[in-house]
C-alpha atoms as a PDB file:
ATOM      1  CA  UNK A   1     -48.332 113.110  31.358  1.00  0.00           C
ATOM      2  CA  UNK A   2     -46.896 115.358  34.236  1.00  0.00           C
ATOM      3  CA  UNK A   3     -43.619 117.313  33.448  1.00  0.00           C
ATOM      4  CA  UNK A   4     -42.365 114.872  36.385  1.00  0.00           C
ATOM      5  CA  UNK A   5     -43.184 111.801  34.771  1.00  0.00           C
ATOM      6  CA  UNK A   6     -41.840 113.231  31.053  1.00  0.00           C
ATOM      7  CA  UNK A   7     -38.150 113.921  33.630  1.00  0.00           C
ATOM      8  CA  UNK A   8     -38.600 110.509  34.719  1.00  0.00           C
ATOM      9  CA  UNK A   9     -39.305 108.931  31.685  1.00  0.00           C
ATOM     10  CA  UNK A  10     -36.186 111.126  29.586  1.00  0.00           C
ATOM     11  CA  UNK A  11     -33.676 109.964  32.706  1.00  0.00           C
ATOM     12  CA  UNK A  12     -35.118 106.523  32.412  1.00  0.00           C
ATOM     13  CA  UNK A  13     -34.183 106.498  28.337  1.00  0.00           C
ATOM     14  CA  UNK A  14     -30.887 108.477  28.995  1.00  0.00           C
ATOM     15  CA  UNK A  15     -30.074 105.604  31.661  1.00  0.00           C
ATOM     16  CA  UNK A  16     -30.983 102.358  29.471  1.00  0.00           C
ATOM     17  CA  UNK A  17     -29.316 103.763  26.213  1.00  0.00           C
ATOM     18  CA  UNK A  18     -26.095 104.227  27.999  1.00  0.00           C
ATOM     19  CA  UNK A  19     -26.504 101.345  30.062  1.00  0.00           C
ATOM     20  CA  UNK A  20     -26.599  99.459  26.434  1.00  0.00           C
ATOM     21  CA  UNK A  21     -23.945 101.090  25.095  1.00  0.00           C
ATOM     22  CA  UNK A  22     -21.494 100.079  27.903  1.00  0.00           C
ATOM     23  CA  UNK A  23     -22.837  96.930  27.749  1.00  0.00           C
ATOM     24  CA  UNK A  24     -22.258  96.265  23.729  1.00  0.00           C
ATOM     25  CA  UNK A  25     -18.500  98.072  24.245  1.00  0.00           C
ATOM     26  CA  UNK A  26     -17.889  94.931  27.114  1.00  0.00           C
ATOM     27  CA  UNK A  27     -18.834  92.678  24.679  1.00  0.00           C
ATOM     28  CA  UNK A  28     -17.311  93.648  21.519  1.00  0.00           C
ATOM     29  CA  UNK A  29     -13.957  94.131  23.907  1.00  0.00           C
ATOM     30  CA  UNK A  30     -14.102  90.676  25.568  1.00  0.00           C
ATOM     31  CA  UNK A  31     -14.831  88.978  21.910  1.00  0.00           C
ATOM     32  CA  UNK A  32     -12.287  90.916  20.165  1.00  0.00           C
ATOM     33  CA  UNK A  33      -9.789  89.889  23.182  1.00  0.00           C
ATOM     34  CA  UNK A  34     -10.410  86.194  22.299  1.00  0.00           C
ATOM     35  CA  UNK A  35      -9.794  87.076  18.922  1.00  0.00           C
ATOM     36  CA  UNK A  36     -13.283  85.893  17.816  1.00  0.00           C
ATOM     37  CA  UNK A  37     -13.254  88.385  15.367  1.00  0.00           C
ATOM     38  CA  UNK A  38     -10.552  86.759  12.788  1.00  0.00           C
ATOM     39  CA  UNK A  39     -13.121  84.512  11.226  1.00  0.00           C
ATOM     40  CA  UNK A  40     -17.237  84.144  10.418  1.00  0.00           C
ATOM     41  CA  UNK A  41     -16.986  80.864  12.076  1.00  0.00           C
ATOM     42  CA  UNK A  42     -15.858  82.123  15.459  1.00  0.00           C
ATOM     43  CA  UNK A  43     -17.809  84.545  15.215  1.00  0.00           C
ATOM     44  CA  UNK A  44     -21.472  82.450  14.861  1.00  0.00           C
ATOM     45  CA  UNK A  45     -20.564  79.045  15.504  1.00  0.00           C
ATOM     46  CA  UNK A  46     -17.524  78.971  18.635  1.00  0.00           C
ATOM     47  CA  UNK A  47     -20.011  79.048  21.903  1.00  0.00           C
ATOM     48  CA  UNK A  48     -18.433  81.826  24.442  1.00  0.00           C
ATOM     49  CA  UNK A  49     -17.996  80.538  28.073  1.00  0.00           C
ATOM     50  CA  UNK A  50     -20.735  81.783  30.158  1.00  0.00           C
ATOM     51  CA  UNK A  51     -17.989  82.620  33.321  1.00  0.00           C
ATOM     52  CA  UNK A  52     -16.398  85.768  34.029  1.00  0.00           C
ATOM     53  CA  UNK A  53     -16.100  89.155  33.060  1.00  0.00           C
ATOM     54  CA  UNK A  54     -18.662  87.599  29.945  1.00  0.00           C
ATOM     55  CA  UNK A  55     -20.794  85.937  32.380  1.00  0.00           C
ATOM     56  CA  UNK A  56     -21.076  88.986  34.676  1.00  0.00           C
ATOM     57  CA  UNK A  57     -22.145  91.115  31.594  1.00  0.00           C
ATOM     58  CA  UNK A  58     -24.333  88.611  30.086  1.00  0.00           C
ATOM     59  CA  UNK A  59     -26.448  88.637  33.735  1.00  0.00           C
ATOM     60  CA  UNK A  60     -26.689  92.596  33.431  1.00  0.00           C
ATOM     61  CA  UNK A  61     -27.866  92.095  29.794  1.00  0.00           C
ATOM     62  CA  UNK A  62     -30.790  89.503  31.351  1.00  0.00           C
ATOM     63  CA  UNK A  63     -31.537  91.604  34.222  1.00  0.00           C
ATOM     64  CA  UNK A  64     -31.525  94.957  31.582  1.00  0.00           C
ATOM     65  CA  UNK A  65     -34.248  93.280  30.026  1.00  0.00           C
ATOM     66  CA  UNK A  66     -36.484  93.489  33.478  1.00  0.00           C
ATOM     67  CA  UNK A  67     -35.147  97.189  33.669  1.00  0.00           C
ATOM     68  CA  UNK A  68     -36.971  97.672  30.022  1.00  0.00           C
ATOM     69  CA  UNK A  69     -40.474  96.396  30.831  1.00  0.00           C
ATOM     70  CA  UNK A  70     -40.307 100.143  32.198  1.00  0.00           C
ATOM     71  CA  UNK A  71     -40.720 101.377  28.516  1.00  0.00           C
ATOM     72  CA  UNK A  72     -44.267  99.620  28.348  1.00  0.00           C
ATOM     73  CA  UNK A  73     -45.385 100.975  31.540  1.00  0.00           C
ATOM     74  CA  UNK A  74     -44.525 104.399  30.754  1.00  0.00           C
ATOM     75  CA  UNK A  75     -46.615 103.914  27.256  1.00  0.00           C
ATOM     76  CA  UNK A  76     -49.322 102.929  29.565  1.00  0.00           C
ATOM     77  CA  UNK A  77     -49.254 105.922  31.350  1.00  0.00           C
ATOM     78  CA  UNK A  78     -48.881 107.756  28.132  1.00  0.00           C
ATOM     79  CA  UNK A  79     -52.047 106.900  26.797  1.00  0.00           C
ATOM     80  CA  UNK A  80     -53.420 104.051  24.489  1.00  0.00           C
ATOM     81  CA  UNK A  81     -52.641 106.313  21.555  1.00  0.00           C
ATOM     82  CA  UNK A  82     -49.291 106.462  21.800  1.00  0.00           C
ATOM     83  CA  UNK A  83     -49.141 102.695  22.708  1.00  0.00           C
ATOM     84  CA  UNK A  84     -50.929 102.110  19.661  1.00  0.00           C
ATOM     85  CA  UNK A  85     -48.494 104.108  17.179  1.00  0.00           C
ATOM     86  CA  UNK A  86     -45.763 101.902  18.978  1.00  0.00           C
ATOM     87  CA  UNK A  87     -47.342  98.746  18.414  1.00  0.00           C
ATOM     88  CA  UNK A  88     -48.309  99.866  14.142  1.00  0.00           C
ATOM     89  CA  UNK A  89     -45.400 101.204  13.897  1.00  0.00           C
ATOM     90  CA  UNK A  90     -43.798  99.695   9.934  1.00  0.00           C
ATOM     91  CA  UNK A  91     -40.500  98.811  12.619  1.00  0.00           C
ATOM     92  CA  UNK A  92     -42.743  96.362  14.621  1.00  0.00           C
ATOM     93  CA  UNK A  93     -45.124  95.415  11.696  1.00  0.00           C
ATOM     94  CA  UNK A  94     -42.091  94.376   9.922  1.00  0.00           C
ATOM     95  CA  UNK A  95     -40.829  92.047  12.591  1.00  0.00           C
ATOM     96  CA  UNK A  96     -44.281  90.844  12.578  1.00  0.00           C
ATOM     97  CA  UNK A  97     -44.796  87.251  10.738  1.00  0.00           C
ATOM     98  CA  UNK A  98     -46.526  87.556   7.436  1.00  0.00           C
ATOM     99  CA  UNK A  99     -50.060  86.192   7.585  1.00  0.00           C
ATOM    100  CA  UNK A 100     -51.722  83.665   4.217  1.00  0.00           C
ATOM    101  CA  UNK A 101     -55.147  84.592   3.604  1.00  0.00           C
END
């Protein structure tokens, strides 16, 4: 790829990671605030209102996920190879369903 696109595609990472990191500070803050941190059963089984500074944060989180189909594009225009390494990485092959012979 071009030095350009390798500048585009370092912003694009800078951008998302600290885009996620805000993100996971707003809700850690918010859930800590409602105290849902004081027991394993608020934190996994008490359902968090959906309105809000939560809601708000929860709709960048969804719309994040539209900013990240950027990463496979930019593998694209990697190459295959690197797309490949991605894909057989042990990371992904471990979140990969065992298959019975």
């Amino acid at each position: 790829p071009s030095a350009f696109l390798l500048r585009i595609m370092n912003w694009h990472n800078v951008a998302l990671s600290l885009l996620s990191l805000v993100m996971a500070l707003a809700f850690v803050l918010h859930l800590h605030a409602e105290g849902r941190f004081s027991s394993w059963h608020s934190m996994a089984c008490v359902n968090t209102v959906n309105t809000g500074a939560y809601g708000m944060w929860n709709m960048v989180y969804l719309l994040s996920k539209l900013w990240e189909w950027a990463d496979t594009y930019f593998l694209i225009l990697q190459g295959t190879s690197r797309v490949e390494r991605v894909i057989t990485s042990p990371m992904v092959l471990q979140l990969l369903p065992a298959q019975r012979i």
